[in-house]
N, C-alpha and C. Protein backbone atom coordinates (compact mmCIF):
# COMPACT_ATOMS: atom_id res chain seq x y z
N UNK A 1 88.34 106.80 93.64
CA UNK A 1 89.36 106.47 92.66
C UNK A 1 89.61 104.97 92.71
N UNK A 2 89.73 104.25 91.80
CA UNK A 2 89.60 102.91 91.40
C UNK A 2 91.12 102.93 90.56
N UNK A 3 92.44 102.35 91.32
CA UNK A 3 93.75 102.36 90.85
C UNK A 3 94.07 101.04 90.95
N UNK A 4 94.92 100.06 90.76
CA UNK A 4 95.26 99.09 91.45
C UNK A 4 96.55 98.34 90.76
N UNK A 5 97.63 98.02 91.65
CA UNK A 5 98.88 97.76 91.52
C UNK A 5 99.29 96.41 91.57
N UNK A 6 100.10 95.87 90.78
CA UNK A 6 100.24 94.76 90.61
C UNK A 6 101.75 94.41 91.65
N UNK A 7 101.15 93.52 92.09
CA UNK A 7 102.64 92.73 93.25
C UNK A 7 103.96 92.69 92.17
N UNK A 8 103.85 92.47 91.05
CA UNK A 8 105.28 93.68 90.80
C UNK A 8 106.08 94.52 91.10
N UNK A 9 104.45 95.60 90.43
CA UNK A 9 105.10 96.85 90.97
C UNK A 9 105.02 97.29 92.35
N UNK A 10 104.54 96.89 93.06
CA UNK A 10 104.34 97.12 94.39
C UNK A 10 106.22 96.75 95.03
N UNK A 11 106.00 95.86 94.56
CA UNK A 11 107.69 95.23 95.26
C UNK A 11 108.74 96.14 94.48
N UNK A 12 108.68 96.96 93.02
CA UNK A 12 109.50 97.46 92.80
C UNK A 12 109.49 98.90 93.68
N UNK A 13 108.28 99.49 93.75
CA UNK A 13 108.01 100.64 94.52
C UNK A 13 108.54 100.63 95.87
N UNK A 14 108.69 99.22 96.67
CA UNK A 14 108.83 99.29 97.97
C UNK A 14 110.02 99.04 98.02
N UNK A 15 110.69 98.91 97.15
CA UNK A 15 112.70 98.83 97.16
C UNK A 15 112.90 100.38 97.20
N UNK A 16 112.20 100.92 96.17
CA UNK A 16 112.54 102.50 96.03
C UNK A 16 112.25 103.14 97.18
N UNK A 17 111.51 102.89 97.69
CA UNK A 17 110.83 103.66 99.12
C UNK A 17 111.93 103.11 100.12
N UNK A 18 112.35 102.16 100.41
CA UNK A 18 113.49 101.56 101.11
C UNK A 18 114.46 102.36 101.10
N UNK A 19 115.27 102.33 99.71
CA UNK A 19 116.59 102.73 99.38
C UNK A 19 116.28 104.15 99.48
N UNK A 20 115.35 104.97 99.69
CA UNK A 20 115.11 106.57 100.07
C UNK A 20 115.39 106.60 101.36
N UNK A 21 115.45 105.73 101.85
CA UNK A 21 115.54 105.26 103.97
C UNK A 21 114.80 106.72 104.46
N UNK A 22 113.86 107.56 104.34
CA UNK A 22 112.93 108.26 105.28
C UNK A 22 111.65 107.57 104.98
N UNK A 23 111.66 107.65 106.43
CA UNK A 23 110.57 106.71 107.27
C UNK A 23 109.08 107.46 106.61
N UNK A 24 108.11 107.27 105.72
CA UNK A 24 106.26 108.15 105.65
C UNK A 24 106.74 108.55 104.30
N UNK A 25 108.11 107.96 103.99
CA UNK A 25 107.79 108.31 102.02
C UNK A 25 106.61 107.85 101.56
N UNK A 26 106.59 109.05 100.45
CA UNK A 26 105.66 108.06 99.20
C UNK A 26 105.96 108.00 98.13
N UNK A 27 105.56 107.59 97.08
CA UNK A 27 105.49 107.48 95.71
C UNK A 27 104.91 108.20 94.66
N UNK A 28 105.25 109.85 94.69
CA UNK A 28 104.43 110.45 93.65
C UNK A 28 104.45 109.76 92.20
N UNK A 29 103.38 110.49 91.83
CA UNK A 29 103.21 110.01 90.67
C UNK A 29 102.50 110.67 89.64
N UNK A 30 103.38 111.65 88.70
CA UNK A 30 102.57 113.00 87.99
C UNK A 30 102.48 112.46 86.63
N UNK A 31 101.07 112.44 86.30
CA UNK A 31 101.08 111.54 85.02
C UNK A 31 100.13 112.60 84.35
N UNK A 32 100.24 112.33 82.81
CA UNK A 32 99.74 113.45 81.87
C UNK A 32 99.13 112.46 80.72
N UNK A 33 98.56 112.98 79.85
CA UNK A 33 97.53 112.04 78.92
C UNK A 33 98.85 112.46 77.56
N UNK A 34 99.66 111.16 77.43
CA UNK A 34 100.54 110.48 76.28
C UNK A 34 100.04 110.91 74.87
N UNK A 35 101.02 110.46 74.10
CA UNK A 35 100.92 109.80 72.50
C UNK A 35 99.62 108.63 72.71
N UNK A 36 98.87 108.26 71.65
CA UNK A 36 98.46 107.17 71.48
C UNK A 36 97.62 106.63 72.15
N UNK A 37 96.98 107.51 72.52
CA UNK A 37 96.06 107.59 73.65
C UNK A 37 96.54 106.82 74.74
N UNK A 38 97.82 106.94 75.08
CA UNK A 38 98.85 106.35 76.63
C UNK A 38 99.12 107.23 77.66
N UNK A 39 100.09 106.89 78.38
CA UNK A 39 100.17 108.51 79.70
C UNK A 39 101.22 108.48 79.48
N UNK A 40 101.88 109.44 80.04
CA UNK A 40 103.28 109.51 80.16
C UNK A 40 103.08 110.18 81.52
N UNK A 41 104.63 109.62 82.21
CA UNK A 41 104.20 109.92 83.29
C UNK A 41 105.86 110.42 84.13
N UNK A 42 105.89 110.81 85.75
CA UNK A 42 106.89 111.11 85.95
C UNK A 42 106.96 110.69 87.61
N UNK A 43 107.99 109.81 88.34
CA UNK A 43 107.82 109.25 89.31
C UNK A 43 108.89 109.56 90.09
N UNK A 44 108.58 110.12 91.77
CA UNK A 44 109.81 110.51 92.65
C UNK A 44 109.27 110.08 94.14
N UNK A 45 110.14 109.40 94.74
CA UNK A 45 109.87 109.68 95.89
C UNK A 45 110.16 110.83 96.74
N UNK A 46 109.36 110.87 97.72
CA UNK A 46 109.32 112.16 98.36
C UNK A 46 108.78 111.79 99.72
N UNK A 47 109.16 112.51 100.69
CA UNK A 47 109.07 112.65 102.06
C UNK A 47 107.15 112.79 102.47
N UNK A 48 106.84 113.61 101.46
CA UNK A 48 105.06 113.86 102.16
C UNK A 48 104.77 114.48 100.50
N UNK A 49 103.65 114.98 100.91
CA UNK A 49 102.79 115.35 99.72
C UNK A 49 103.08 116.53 99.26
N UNK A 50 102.99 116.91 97.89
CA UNK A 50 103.04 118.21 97.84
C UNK A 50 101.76 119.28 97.91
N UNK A 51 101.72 120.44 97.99
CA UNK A 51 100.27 120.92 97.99
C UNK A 51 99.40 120.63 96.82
N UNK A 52 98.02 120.37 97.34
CA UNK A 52 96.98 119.86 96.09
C UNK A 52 97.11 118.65 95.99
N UNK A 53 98.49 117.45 96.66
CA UNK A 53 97.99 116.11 96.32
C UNK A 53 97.15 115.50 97.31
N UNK A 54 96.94 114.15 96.95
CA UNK A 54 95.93 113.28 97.38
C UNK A 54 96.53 112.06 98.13
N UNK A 55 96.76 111.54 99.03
CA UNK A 55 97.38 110.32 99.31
C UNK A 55 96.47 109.49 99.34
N UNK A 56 96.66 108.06 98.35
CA UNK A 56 96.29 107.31 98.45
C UNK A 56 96.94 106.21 98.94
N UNK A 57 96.43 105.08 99.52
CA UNK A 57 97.53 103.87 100.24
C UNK A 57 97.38 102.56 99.49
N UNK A 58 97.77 102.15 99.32
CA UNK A 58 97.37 100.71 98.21
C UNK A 58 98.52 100.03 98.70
N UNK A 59 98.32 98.49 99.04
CA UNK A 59 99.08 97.33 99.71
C UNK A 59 100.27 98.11 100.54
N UNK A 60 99.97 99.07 101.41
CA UNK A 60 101.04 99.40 102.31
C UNK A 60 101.98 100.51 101.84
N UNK A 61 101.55 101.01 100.93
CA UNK A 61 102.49 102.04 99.77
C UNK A 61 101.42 103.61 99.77
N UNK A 62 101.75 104.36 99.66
CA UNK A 62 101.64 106.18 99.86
C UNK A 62 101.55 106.54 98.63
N UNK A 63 100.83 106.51 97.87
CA UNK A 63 100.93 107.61 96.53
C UNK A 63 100.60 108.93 96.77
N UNK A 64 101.33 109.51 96.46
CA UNK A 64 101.06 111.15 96.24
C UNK A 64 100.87 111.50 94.91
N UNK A 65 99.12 111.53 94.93
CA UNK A 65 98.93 111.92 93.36
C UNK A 65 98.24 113.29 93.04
N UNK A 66 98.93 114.51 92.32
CA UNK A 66 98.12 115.25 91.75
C UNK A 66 96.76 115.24 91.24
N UNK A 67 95.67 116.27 91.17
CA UNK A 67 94.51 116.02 90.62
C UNK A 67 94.55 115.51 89.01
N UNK A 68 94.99 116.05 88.53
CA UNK A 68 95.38 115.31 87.05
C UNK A 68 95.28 114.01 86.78
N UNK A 69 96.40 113.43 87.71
CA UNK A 69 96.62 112.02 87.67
C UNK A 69 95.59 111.69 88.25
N UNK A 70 94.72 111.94 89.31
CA UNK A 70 94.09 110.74 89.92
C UNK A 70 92.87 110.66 88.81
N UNK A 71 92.45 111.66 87.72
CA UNK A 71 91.86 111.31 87.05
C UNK A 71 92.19 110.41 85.82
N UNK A 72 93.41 110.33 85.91
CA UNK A 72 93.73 109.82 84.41
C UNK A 72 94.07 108.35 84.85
N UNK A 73 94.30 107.88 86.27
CA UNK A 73 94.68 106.89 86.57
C UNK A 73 93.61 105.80 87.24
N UNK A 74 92.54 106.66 87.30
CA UNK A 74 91.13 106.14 87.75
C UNK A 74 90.92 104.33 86.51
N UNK A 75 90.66 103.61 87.49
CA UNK A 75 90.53 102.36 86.51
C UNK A 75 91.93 101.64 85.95
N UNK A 76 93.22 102.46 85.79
CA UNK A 76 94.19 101.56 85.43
C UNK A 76 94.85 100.65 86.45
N UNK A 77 95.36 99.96 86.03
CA UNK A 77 96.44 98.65 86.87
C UNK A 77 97.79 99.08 86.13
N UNK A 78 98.94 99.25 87.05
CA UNK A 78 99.96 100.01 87.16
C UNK A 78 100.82 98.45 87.56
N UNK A 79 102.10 98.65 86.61
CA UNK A 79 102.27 97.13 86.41
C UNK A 79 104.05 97.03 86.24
N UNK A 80 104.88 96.32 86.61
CA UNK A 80 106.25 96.46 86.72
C UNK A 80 106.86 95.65 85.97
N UNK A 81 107.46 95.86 84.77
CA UNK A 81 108.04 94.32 84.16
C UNK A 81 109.49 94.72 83.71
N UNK A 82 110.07 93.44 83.92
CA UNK A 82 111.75 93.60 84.18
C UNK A 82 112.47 92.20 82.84
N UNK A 83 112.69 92.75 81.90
CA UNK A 83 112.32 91.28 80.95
C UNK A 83 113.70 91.82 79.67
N UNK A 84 114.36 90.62 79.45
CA UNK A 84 115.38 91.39 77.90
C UNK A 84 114.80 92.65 77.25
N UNK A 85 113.28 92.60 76.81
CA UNK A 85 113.25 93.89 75.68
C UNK A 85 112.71 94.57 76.55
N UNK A 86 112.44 94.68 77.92
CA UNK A 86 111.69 96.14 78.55
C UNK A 86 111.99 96.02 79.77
N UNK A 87 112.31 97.15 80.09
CA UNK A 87 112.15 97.40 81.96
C UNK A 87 111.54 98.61 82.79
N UNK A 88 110.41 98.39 83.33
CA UNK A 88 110.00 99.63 83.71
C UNK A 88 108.48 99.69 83.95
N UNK A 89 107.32 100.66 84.50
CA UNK A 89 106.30 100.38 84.72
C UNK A 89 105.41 99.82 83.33
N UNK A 90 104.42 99.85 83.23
CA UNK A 90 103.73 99.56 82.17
C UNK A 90 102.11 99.79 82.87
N UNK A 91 101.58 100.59 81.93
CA UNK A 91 99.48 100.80 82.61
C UNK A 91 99.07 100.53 81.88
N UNK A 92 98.36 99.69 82.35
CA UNK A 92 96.94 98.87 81.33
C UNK A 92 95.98 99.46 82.14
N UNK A 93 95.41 100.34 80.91
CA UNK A 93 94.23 101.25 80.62
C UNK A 93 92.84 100.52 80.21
N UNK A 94 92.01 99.77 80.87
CA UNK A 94 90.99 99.33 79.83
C UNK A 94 89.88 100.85 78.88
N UNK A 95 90.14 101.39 79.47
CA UNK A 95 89.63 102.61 78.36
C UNK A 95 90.99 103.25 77.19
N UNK A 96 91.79 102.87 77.30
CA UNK A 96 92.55 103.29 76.15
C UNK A 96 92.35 102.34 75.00
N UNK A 97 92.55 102.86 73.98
CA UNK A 97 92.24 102.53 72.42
C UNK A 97 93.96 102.93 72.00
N UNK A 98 93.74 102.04 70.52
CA UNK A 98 94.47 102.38 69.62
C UNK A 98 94.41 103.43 68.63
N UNK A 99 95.50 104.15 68.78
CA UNK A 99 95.19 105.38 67.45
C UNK A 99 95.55 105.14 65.92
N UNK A 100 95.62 105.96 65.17
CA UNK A 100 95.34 105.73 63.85
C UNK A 100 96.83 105.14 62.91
N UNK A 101 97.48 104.71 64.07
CA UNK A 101 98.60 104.56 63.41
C UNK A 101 98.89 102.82 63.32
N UNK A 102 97.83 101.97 63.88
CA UNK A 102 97.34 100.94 64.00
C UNK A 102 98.44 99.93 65.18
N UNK A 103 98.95 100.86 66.12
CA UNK A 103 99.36 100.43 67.35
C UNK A 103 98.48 99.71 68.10
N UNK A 104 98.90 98.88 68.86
CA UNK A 104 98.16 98.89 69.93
C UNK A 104 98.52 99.52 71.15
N UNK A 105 97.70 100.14 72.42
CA UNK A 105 98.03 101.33 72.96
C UNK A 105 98.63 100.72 73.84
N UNK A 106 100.14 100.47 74.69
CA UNK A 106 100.45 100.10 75.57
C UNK A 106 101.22 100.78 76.33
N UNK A 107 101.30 102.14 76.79
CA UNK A 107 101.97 103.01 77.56
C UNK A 107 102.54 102.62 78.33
N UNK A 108 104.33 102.46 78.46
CA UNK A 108 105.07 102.10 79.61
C UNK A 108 105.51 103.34 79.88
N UNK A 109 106.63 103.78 80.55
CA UNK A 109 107.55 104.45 81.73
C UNK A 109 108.63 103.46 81.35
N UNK A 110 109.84 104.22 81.24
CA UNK A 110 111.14 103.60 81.51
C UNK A 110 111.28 103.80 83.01
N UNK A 111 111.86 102.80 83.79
CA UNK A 111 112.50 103.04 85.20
C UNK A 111 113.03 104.20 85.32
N UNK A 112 113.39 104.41 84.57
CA UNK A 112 115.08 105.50 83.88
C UNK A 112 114.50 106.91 84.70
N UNK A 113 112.91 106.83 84.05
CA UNK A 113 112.69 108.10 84.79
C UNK A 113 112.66 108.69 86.14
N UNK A 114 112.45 107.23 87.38
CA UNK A 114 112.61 108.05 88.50
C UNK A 114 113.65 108.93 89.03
N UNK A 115 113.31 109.43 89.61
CA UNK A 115 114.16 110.68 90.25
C UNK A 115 114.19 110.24 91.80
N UNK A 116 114.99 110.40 93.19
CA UNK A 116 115.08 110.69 94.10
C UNK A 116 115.51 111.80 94.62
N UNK A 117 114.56 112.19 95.72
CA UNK A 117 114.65 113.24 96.24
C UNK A 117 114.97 113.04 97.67
């Protein structure tokens, strides 16, 4: 699997993993194939894996990813931007396209969505 995280998001992920204060969290990450040829996706920390995931480690960080996701996330850069008009992850897909609605495909995540567990 070919994933890779931008020192962004890495630093936003590792506040969240912080402010969870148990020690071998990770960062699931259940993502599904979007609108617009984008993902949509759904993010919690959690203590360990659930059954069927995969841990992957990237700059010091635990993902717990379903089989789903690790296919759909194969090749993207997973990206954190905090700015007046947006806040929240953002994946740049180099295999995603634009659909017929003459978007260009840029699938974010609101922050909004994580959950703690």
């Amino acid at each position: 699997m070919n994933m890779s995280v931008t020192p962004a998001a890495q630093k936003f992920i590792q506040r969240m993993l912080r402010f969870d204060g148990v020690p071998g969290s990770g960062f699931r990450m259940e993502v599904s194939a979007g609108g617009c040829s984008g993902l949509a996706a759904q993010f919690s920390v959690e203590g360990q894996p659930r059954p069927g995931d995969a841990t992957v480690t990237l700059g010091g960080v635990k993902f717990f990813l379903p089989a789903e996701s690790r296919l759909l996330l194969d090749g993207v850069t997973i990206d954190f931007v905090d700015s007046p008009l947006q806040s929240g992850f953002v994946f740049h897909d180099p295999k995603a396209t634009s659909c017929g609605c003459s978007n260009e495909a840029k699938p974010t995540v609101d922050a909004s969505v994580l959950k703690l567990s």
